[in-house]
Protein backbone atom coordinates (compact mmCIF):
# COMPACT_ATOMS: atom_id res chain seq x y z
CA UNK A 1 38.25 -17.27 -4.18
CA UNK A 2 37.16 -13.66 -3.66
CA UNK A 3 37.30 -10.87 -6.15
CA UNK A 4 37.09 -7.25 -4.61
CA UNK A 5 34.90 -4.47 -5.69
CA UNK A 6 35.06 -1.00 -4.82
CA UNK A 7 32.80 0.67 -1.90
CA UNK A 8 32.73 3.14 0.76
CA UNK A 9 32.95 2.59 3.95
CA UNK A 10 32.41 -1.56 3.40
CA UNK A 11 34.55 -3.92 1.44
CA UNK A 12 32.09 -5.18 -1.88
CA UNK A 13 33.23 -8.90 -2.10
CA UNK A 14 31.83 -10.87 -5.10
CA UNK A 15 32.58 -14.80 -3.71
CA UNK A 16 31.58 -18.44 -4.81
CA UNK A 17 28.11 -19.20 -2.28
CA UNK A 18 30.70 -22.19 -0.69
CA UNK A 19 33.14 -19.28 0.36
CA UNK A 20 33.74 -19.75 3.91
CA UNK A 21 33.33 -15.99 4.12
CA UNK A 22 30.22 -16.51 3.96
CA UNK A 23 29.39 -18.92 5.87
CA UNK A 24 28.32 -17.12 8.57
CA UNK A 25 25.68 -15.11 6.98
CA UNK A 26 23.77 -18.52 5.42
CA UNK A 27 24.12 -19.73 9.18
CA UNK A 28 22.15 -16.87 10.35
CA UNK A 29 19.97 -17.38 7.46
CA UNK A 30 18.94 -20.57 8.10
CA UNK A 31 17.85 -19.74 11.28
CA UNK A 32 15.81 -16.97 10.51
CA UNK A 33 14.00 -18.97 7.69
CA UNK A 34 13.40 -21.70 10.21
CA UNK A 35 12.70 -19.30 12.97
CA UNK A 36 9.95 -17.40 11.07
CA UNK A 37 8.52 -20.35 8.50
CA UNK A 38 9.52 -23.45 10.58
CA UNK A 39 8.67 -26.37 7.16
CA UNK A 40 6.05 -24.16 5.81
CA UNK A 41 8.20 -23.94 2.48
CA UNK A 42 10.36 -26.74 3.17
CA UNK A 43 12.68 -25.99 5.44
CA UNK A 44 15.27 -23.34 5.48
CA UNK A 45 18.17 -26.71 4.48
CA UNK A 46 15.68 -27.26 1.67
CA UNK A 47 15.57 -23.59 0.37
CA UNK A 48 19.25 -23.08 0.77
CA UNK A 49 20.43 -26.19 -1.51
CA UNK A 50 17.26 -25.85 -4.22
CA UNK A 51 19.92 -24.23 -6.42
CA UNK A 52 23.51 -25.01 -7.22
CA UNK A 53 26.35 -22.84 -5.80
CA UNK A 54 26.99 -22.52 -9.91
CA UNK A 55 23.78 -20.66 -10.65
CA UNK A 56 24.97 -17.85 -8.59
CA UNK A 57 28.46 -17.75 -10.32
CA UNK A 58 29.38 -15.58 -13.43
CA UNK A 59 28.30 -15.35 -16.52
CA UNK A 60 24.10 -16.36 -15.28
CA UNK A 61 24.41 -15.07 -11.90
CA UNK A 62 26.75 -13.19 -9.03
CA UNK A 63 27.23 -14.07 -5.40
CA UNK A 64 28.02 -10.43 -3.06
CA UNK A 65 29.31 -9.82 0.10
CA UNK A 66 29.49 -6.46 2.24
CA UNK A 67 32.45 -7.09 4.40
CA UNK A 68 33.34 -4.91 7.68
CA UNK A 69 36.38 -5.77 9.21
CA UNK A 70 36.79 -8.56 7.69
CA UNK A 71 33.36 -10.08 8.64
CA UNK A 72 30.28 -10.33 6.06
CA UNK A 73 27.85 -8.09 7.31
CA UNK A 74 25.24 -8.48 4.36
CA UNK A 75 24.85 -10.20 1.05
CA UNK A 76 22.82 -11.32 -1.85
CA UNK A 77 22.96 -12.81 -5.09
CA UNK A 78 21.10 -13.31 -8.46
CA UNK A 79 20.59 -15.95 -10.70
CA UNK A 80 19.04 -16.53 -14.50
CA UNK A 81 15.06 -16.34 -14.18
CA UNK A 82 14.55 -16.48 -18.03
CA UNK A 83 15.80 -15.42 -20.95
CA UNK A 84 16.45 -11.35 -20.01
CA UNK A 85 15.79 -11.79 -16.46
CA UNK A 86 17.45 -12.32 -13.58
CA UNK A 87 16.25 -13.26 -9.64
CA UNK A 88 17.31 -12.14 -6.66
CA UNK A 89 18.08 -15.11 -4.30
CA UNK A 90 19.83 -15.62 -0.39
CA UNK A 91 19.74 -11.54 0.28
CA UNK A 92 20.39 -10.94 3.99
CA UNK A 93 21.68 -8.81 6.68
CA UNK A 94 22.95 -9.96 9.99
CA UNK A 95 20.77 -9.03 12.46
CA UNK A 96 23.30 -7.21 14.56
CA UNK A 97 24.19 -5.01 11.46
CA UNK A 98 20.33 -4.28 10.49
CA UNK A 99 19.12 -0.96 10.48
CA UNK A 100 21.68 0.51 8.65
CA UNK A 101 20.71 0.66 4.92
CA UNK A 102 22.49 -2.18 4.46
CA UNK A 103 20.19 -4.65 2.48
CA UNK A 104 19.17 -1.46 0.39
CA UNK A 105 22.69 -1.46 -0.73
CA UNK A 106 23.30 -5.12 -1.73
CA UNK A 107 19.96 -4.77 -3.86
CA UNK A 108 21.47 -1.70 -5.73
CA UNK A 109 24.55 -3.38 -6.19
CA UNK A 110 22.77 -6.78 -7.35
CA UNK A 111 20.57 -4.52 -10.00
CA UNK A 112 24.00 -3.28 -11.03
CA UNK A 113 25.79 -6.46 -11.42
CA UNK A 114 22.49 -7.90 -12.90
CA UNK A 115 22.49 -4.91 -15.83
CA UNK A 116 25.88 -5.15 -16.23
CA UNK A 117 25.48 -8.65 -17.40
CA UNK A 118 23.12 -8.22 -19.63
CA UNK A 119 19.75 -8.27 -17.73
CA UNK A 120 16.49 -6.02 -18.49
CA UNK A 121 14.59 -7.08 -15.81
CA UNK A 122 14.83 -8.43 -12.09
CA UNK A 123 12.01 -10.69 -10.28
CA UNK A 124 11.85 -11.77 -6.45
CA UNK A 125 9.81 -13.15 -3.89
CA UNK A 126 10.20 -12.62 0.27
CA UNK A 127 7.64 -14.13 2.27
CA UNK A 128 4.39 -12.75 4.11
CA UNK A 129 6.64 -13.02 7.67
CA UNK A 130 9.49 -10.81 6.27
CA UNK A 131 7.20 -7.40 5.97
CA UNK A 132 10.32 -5.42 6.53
CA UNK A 133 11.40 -6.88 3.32
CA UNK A 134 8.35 -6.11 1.55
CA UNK A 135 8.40 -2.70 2.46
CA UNK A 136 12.07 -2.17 1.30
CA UNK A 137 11.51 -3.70 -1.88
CA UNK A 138 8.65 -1.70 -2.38
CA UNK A 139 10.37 1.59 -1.30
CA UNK A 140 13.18 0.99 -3.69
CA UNK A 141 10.79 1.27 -6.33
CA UNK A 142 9.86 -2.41 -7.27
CA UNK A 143 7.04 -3.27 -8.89
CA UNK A 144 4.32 -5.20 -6.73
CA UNK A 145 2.79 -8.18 -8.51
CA UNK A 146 0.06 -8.07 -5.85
CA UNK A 147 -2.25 -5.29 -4.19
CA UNK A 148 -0.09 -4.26 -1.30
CA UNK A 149 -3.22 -3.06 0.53
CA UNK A 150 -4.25 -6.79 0.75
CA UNK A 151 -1.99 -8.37 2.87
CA UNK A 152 -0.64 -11.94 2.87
CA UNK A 153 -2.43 -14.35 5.62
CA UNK A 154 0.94 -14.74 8.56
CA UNK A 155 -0.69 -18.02 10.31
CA UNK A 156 0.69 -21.58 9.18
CA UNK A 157 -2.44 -23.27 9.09
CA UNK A 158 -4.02 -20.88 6.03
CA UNK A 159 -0.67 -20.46 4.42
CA UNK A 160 -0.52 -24.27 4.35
CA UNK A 161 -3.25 -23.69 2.53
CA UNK A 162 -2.73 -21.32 0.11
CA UNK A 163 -0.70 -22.15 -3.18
CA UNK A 164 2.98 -21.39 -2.85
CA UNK A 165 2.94 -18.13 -5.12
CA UNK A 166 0.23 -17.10 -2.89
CA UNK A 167 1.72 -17.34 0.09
CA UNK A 168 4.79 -15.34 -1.54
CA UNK A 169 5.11 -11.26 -2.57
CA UNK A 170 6.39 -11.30 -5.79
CA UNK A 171 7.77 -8.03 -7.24
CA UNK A 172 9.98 -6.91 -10.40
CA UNK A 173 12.17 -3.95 -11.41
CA UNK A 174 13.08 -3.05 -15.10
CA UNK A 175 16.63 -2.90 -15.29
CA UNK A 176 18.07 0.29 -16.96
């Protein structure tokens, strides 16, 4: 069941993770994940079912959906880190739809959500082959837990070897 939020020029949807709306986006997803990390973290199946549909559900956690013409076009959720903190999990943009601020959006809206339910702080992690995502976390003002002039190793064979939160950009926001 969907519950609508107000937007501009895109419906805000907030939606259980098993809503067939958005389906297609976790298709595309998976085959980025895959595409770009192949098993290096487990798969893109694996990362997509490590957490129950439930930790993204109200009151711990909120699933969104930017909807055009009826069709997700982006999304993203949180989920309970620790006590005070939330995560931000599954954020994506189709790739036909990228370019557009998009992504940038769902994060403001997750931070909002996130506040709104009683979070100080946010954490995340995107991966050393998603450097557009590093860069628009770090242009919406999130803190690096790493020296972004040292960049993350891209080849599988040394991020094989590296310890996971190595082979990861972490960063975290203080939530007004």
């Amino acid at each position: 069941m969907s519950a609508s939020l107000s937007s501009h020029a895109f419906d805000v949807v907030r939606v259980h993770p098993d809503d067939p709306l958005a389906a297609p986006l976790f298709a595309d997803l998976a085959v980025e994940y895959d595409t770009r990390y192949g098993d290096l973290f487990g798969g893109a199946s694996e990362e997509l079912t490590r957490y129950p549909a439930e930790a993204f559900l109200p009151p711990d956690g909120e699933f969104l959906l930017l909807v055009e013409d009826d069709v997700a076009v982006a999304g993203g959720a949180f989920m309970r880190h620790s006590s005070g903190s939330a995560e931000v999990k599954r954020m994506w943009t189709a790739s036909s739809h990228r370019r557009r601020g998009l992504a940038r959006r769902v994060l403001a809206l997750l931070e909002e959500r996130a506040a709104a339910a009683g979070y100080r702080r946010m954490h995340l992690t995107t991966g050393p082959r998603q450097p557009e995502a590093r860069d628009l976390y770090l242009a919406a003002g999130w803190k690096p837990l790493f020296d972004p002039a040292v960049p993350r190793p891209t080849d599988t064979e040394t991020l094989r070897a590296l310890p996971v939160d190595q082979r990861l950009y972490a960063f975290e926001r203080e939530l007004p």
